[in-house]
PDB file of N, CA and C in Angstrom:
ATOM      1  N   UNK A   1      18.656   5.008   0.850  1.00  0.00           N
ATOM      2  CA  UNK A   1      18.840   6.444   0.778  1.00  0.00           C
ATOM      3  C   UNK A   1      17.464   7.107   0.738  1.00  0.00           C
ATOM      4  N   UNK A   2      17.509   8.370   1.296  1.00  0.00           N
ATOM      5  CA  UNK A   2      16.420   8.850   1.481  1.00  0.00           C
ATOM      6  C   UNK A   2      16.442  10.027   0.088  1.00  0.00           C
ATOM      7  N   UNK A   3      15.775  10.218  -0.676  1.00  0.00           N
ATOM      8  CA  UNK A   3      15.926  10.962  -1.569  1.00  0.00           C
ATOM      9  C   UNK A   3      15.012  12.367  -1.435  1.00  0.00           C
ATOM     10  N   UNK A   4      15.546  13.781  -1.318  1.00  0.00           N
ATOM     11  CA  UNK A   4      14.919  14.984  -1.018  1.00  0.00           C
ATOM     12  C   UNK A   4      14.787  15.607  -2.528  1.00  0.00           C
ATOM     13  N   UNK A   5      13.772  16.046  -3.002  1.00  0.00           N
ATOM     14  CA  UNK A   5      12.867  15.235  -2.590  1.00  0.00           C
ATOM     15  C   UNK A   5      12.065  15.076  -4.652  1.00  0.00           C
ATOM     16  N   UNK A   6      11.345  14.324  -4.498  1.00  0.00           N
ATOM     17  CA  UNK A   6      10.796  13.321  -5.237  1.00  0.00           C
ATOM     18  C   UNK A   6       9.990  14.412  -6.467  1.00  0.00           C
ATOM     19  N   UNK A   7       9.316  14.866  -5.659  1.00  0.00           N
ATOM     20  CA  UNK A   7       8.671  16.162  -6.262  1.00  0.00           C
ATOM     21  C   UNK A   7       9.199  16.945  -6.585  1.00  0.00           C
ATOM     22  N   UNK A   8      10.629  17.161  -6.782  1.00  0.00           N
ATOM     23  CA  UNK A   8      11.381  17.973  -8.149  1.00  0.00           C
ATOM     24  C   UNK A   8      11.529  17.126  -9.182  1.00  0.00           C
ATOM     25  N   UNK A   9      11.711  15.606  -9.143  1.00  0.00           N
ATOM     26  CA  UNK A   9      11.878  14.554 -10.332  1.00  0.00           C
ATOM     27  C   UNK A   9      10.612  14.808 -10.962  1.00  0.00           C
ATOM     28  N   UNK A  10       9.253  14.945 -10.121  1.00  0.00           N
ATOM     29  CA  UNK A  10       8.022  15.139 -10.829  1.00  0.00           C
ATOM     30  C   UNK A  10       7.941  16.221 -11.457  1.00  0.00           C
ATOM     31  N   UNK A  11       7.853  17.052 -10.960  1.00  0.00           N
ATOM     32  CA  UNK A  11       8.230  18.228 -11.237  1.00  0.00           C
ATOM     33  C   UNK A  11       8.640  18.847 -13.074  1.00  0.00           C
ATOM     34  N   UNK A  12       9.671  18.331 -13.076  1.00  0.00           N
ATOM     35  CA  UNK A  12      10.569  18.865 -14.214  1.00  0.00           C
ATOM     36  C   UNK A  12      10.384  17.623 -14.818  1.00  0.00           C
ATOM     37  N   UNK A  13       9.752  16.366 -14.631  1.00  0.00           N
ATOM     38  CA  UNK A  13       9.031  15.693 -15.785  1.00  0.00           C
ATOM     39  C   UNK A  13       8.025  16.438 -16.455  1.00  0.00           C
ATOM     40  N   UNK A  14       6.962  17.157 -15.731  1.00  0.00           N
ATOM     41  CA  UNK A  14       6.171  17.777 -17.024  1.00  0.00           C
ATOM     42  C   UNK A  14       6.704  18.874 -17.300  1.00  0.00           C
ATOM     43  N   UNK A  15       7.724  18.952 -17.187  1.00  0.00           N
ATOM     44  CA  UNK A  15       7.940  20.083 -18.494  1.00  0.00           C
ATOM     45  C   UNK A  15       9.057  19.416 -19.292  1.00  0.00           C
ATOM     46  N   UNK A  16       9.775  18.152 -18.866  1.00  0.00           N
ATOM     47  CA  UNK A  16      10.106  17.504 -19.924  1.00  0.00           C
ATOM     48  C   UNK A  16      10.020  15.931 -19.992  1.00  0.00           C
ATOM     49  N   UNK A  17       9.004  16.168 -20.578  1.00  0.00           N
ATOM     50  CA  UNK A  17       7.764  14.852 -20.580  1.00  0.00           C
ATOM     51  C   UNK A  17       9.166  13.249 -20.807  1.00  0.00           C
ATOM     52  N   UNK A  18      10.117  13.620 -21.690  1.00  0.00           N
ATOM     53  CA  UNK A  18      10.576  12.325 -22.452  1.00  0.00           C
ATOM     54  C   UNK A  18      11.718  11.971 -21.352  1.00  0.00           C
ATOM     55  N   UNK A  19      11.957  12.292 -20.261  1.00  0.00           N
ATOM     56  CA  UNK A  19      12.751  12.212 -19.386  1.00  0.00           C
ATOM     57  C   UNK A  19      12.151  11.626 -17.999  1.00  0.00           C
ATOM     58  N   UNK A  20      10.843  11.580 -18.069  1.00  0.00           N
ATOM     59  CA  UNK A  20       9.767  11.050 -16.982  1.00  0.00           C
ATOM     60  C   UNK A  20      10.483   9.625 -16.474  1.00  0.00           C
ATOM     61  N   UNK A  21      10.497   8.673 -17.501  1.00  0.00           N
ATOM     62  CA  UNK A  21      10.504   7.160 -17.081  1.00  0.00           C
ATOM     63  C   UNK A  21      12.390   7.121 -16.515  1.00  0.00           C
ATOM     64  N   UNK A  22      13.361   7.545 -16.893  1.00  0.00           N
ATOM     65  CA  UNK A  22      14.188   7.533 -16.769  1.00  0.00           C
ATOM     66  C   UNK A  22      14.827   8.254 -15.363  1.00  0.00           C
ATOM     67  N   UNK A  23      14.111   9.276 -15.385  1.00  0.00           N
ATOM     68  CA  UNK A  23      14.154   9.841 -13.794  1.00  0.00           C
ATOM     69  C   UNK A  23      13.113   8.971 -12.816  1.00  0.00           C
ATOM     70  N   UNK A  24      12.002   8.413 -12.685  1.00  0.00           N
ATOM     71  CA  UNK A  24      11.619   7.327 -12.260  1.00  0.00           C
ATOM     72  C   UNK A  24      12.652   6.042 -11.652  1.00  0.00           C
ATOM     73  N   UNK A  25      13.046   5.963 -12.530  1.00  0.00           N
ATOM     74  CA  UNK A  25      13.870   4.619 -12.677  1.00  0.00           C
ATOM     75  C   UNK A  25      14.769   5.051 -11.671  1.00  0.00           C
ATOM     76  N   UNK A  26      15.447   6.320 -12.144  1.00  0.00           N
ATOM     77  CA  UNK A  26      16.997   6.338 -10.908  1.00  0.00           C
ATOM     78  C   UNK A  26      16.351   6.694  -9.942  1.00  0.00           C
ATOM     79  N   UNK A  27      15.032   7.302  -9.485  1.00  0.00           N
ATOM     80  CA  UNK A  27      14.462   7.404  -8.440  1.00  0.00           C
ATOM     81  C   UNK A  27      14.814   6.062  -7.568  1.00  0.00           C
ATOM     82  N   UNK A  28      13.822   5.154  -8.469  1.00  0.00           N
ATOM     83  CA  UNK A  28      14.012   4.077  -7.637  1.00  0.00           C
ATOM     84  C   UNK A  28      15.097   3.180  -7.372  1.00  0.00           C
ATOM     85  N   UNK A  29      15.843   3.156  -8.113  1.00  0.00           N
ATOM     86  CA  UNK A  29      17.108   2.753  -7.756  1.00  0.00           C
ATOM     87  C   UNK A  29      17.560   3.384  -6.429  1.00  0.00           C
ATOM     88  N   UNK A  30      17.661   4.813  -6.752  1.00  0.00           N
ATOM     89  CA  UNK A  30      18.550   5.347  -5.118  1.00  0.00           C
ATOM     90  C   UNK A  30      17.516   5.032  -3.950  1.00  0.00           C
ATOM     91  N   UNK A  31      16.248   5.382  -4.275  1.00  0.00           N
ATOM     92  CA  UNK A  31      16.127   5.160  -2.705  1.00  0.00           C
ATOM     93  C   UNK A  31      16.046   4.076  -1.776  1.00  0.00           C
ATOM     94  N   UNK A  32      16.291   2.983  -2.623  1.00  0.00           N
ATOM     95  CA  UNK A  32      16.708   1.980  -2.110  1.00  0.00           C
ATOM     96  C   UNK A  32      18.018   1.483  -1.766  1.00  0.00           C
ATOM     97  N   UNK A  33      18.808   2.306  -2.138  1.00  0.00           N
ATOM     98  CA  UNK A  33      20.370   2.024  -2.105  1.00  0.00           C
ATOM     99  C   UNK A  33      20.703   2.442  -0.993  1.00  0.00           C
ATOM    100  N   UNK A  34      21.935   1.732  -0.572  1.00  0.00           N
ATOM    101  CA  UNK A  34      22.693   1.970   0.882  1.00  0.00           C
ATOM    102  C   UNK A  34      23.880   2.356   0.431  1.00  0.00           C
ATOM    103  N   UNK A  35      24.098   3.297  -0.065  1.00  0.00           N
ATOM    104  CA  UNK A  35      25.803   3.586  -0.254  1.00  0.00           C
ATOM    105  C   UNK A  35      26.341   4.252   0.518  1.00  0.00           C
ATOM    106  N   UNK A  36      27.787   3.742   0.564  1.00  0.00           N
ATOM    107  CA  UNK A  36      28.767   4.517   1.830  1.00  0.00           C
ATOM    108  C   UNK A  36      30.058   5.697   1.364  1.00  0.00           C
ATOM    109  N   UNK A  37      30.042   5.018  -0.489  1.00  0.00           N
ATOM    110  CA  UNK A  37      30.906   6.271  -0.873  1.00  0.00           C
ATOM    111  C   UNK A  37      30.633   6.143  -2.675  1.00  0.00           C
ATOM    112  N   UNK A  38      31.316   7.277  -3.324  1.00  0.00           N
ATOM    113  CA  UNK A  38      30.664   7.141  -4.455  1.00  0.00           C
ATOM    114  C   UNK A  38      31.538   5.882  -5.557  1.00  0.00           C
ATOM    115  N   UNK A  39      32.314   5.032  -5.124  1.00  0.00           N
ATOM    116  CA  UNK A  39      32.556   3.951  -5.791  1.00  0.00           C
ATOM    117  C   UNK A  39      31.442   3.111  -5.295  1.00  0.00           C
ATOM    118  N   UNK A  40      30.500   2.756  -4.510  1.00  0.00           N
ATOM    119  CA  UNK A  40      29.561   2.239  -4.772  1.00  0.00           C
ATOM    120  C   UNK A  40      28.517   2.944  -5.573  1.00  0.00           C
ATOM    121  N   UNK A  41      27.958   3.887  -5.747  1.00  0.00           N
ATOM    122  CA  UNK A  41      27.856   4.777  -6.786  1.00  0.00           C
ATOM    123  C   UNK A  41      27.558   4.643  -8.019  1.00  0.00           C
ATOM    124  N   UNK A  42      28.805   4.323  -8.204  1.00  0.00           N
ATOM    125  CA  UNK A  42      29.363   3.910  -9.603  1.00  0.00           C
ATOM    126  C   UNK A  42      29.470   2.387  -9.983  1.00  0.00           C
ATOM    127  N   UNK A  43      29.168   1.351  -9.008  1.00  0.00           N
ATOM    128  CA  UNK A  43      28.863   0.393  -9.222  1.00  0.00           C
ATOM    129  C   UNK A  43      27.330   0.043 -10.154  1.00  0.00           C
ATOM    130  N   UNK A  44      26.767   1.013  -9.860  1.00  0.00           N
ATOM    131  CA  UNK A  44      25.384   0.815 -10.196  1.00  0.00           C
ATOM    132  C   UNK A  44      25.238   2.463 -11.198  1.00  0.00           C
ATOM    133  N   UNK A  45      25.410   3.258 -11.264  1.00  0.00           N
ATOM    134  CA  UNK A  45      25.572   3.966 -11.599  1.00  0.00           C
ATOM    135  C   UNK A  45      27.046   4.492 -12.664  1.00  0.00           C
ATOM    136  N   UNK A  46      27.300   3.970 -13.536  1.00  0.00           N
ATOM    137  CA  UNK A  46      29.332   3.556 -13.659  1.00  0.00           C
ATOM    138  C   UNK A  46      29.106   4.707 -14.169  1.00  0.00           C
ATOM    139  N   UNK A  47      28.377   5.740 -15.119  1.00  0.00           N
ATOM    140  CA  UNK A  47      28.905   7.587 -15.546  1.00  0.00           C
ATOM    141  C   UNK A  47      28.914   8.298 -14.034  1.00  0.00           C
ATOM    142  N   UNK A  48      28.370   8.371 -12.990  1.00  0.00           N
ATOM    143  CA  UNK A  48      27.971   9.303 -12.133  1.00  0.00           C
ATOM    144  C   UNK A  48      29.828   9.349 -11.924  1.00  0.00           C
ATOM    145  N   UNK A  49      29.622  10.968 -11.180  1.00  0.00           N
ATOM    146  CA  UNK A  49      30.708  11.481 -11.117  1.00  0.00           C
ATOM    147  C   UNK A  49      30.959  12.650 -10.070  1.00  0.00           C
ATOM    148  N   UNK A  50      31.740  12.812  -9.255  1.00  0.00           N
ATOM    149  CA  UNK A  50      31.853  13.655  -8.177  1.00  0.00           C
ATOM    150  C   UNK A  50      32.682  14.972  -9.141  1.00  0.00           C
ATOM    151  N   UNK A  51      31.687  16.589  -8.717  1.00  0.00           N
ATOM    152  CA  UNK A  51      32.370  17.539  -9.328  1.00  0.00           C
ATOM    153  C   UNK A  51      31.917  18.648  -8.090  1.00  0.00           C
ATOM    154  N   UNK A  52      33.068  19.151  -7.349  1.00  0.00           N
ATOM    155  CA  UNK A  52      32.871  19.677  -6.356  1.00  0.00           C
ATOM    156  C   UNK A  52      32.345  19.154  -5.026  1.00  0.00           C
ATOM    157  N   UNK A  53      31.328  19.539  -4.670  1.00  0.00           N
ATOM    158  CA  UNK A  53      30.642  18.650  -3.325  1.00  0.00           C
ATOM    159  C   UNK A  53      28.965  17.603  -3.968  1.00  0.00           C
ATOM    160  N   UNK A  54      28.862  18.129  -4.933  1.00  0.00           N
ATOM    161  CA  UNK A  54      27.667  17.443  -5.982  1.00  0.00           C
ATOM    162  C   UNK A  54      28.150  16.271  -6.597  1.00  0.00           C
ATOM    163  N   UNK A  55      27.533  15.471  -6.860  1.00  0.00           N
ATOM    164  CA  UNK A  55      27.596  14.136  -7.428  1.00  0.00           C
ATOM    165  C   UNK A  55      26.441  14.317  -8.555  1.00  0.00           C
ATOM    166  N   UNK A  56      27.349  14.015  -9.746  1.00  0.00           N
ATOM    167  CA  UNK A  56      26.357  14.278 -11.359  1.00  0.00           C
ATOM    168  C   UNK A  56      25.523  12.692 -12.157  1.00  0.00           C
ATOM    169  N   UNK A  57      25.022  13.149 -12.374  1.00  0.00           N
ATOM    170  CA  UNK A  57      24.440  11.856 -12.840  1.00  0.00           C
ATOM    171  C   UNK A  57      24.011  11.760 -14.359  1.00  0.00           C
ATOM    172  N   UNK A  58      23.797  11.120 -15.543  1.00  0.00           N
ATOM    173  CA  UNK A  58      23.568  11.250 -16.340  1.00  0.00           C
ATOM    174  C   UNK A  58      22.366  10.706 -16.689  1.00  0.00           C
ATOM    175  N   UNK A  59      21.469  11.382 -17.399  1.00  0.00           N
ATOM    176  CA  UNK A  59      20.191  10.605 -16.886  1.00  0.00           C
ATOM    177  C   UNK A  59      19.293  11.037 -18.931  1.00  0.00           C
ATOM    178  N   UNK A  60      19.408  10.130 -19.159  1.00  0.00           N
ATOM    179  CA  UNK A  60      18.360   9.519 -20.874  1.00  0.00           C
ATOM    180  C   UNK A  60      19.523   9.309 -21.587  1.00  0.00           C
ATOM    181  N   UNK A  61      20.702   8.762 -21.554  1.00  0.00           N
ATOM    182  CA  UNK A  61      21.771   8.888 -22.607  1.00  0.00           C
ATOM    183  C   UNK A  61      22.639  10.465 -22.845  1.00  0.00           C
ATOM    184  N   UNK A  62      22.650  10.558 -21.485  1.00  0.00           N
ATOM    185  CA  UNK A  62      23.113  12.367 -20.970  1.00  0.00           C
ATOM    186  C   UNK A  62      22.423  13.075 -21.495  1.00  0.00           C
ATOM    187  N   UNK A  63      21.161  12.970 -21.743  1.00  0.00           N
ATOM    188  CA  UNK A  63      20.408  14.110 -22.657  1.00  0.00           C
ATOM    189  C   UNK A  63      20.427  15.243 -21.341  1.00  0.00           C
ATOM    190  N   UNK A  64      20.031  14.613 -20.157  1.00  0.00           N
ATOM    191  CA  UNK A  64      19.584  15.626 -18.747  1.00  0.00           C
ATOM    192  C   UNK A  64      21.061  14.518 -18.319  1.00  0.00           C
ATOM    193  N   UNK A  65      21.025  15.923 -16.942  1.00  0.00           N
ATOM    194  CA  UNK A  65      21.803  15.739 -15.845  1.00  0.00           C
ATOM    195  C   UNK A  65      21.575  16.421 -14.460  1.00  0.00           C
ATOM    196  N   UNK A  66      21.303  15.122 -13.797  1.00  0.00           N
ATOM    197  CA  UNK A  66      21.184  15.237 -11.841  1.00  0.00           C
ATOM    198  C   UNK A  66      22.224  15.297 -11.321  1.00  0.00           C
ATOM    199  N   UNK A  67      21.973  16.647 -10.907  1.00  0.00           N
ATOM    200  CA  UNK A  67      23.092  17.226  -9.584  1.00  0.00           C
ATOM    201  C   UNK A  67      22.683  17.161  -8.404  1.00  0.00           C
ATOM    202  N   UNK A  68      23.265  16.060  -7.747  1.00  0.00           N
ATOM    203  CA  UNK A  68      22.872  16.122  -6.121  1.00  0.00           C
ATOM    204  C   UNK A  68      24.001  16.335  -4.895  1.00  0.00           C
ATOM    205  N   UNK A  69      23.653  16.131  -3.792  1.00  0.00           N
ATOM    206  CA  UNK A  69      24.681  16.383  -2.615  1.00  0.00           C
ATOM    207  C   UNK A  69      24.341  14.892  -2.136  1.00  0.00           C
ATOM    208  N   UNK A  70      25.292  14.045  -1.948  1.00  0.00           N
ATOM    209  CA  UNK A  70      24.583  12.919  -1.244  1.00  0.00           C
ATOM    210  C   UNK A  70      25.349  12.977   0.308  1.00  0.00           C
ATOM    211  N   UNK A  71      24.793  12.762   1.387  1.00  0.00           N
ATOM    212  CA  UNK A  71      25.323  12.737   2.819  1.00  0.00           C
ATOM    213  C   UNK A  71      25.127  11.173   2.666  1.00  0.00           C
ATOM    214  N   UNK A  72      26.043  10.353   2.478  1.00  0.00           N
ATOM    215  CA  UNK A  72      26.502   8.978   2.971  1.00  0.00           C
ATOM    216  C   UNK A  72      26.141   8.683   4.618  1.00  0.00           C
ATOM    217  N   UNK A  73      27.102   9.255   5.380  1.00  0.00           N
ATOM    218  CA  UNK A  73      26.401   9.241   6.539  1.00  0.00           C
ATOM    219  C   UNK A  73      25.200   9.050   7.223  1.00  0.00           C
ATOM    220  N   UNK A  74      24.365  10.234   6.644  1.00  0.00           N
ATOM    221  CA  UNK A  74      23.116  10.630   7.343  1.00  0.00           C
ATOM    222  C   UNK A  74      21.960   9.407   6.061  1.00  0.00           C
ATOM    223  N   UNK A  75      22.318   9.094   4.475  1.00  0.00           N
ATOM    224  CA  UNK A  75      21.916   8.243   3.899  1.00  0.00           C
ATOM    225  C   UNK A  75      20.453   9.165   2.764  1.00  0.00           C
ATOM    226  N   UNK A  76      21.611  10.415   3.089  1.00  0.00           N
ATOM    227  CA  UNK A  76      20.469  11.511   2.650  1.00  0.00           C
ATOM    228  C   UNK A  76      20.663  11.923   1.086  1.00  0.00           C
ATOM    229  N   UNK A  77      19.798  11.768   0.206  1.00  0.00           N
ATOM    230  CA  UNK A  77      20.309  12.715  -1.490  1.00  0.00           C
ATOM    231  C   UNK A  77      19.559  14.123  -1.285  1.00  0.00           C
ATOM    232  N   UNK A  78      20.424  14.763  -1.724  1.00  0.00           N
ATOM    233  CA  UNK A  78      19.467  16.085  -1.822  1.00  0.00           C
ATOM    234  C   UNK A  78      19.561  16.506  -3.149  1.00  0.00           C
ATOM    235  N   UNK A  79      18.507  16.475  -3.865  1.00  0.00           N
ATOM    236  CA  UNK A  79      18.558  16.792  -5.776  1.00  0.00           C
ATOM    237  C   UNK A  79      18.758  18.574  -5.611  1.00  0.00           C
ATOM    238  N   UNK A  80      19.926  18.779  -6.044  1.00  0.00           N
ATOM    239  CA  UNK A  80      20.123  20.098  -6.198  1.00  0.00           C
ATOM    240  C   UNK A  80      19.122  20.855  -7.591  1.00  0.00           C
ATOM    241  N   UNK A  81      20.244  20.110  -9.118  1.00  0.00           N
ATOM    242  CA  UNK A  81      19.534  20.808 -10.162  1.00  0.00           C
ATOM    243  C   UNK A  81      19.114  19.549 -10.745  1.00  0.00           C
ATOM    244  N   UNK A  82      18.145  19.771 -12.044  1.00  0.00           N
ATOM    245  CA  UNK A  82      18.102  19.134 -12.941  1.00  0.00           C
ATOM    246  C   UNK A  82      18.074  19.715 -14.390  1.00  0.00           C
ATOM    247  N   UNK A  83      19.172  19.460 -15.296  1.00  0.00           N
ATOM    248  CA  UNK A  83      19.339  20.226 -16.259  1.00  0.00           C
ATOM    249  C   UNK A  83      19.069  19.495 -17.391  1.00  0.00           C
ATOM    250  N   UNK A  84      19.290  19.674 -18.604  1.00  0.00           N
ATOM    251  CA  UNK A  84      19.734  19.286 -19.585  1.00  0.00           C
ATOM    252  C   UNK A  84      21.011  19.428 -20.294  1.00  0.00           C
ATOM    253  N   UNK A  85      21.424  18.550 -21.289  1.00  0.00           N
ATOM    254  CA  UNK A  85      22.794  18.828 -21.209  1.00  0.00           C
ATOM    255  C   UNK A  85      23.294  20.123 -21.764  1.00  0.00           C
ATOM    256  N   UNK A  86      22.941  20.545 -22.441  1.00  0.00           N
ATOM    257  CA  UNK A  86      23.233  22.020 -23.231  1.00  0.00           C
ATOM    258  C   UNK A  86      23.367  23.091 -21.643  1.00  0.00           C
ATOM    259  N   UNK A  87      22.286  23.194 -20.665  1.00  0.00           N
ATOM    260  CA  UNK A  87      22.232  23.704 -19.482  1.00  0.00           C
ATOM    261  C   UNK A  87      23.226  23.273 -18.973  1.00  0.00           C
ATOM    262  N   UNK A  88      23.514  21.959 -18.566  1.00  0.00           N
ATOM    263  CA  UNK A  88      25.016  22.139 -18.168  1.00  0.00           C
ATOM    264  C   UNK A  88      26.159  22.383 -18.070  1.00  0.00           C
ATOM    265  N   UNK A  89      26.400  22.409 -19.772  1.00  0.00           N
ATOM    266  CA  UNK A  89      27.475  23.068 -20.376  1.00  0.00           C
ATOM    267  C   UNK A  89      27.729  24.411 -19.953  1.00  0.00           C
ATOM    268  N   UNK A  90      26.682  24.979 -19.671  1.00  0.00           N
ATOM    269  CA  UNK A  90      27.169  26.523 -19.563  1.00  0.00           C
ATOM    270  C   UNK A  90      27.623  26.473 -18.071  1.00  0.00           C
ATOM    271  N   UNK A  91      27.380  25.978 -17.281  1.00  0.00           N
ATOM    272  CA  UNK A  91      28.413  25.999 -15.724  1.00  0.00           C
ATOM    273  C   UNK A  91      28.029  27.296 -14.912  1.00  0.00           C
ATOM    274  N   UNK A  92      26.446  27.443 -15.391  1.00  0.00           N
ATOM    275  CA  UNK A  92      25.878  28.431 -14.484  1.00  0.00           C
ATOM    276  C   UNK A  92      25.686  28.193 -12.935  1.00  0.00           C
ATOM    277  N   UNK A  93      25.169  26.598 -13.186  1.00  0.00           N
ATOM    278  CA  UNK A  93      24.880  25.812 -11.736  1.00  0.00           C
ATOM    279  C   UNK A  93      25.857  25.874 -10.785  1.00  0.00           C
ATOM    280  N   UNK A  94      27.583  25.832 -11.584  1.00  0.00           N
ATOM    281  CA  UNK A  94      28.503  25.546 -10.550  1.00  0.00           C
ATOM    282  C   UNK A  94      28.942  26.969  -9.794  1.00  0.00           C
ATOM    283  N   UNK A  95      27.752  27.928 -10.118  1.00  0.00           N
ATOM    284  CA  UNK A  95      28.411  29.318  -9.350  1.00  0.00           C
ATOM    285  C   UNK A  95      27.288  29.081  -7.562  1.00  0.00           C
ATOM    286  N   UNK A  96      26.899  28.300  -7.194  1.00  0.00           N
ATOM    287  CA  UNK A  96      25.867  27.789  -5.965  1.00  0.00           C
ATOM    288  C   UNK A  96      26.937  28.156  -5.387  1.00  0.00           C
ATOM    289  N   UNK A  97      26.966  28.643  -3.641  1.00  0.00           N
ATOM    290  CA  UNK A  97      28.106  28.326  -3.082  1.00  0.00           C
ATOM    291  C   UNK A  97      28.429  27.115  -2.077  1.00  0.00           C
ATOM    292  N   UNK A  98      27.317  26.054  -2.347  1.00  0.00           N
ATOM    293  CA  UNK A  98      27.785  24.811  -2.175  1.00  0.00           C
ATOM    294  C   UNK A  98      28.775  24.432  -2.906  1.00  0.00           C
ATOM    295  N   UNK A  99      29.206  24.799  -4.234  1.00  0.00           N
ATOM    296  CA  UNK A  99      30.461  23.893  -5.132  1.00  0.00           C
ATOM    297  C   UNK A  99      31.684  24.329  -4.186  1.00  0.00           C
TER     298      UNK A  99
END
C-alpha cells in the first residue's frame, strides 16, 4: 500500500510527541501491506473498523485515532484525520462529505 501521505504521521507527532513510535509502527506495517478488503485489515490490525467510507484505526491503546480512505484497488491509503480520542468522540470529523 501506498500510504498518502507520511508527512501528516510526522506531522502531528510533534505536537503529540507520545504517539510518534506507534504511528511509525502502523506506518510501517501498511505500507507494506497488500490488502484487498478490510477483513484482511483486521487480520493484522483486529480493532480497525469501517465507519462510513473511512476505515478507523486505533492507534497507542485508542488514546489517538486514524481515519483513512483506503482504495484496495488502486493499493492507495489516504490519512484523512488524526485525532485523539476525546476528538473523536465529538463526531466533528464525520460531517467531511466523504462520510
Amino acid at each position: 500500500m501506498h500510504v498518502i501521505s507520511y508527512r501528516r504521521l510526522r506531522e502531528y507527532s510533534k505536537k503529540h510527541g507520545n504517539c510518534r513510535e506507534a504511528l511509525d509502527s502502523w506506518y510501517k506495517i501498511a505500507s507494506k501491506a497488500d490488502w484487498s478488503n478490510l477483513v484482511e485489515v483486521q487480520s493484522v490490525f483486529p480493532t480497525a473498523e469501517a465507519v462510513g467510507n473511512f476505515t478507523i484505526f486505533n492507534i497507542k491503546g485508542n488514546n489517538y485515532r486514524l481515519i483513512v480512505s483506503i482504495d484496495y484497488e488502486r493499493q492507495l491509503i489516504y490519512i484523512k484525520y488524526i485525532l485523539t480520542h476525546a476528538e473523536y468522540d465529538k463526531d466533528t470529523w464525520k460531517n467531511d462529505s466523504y462520510f
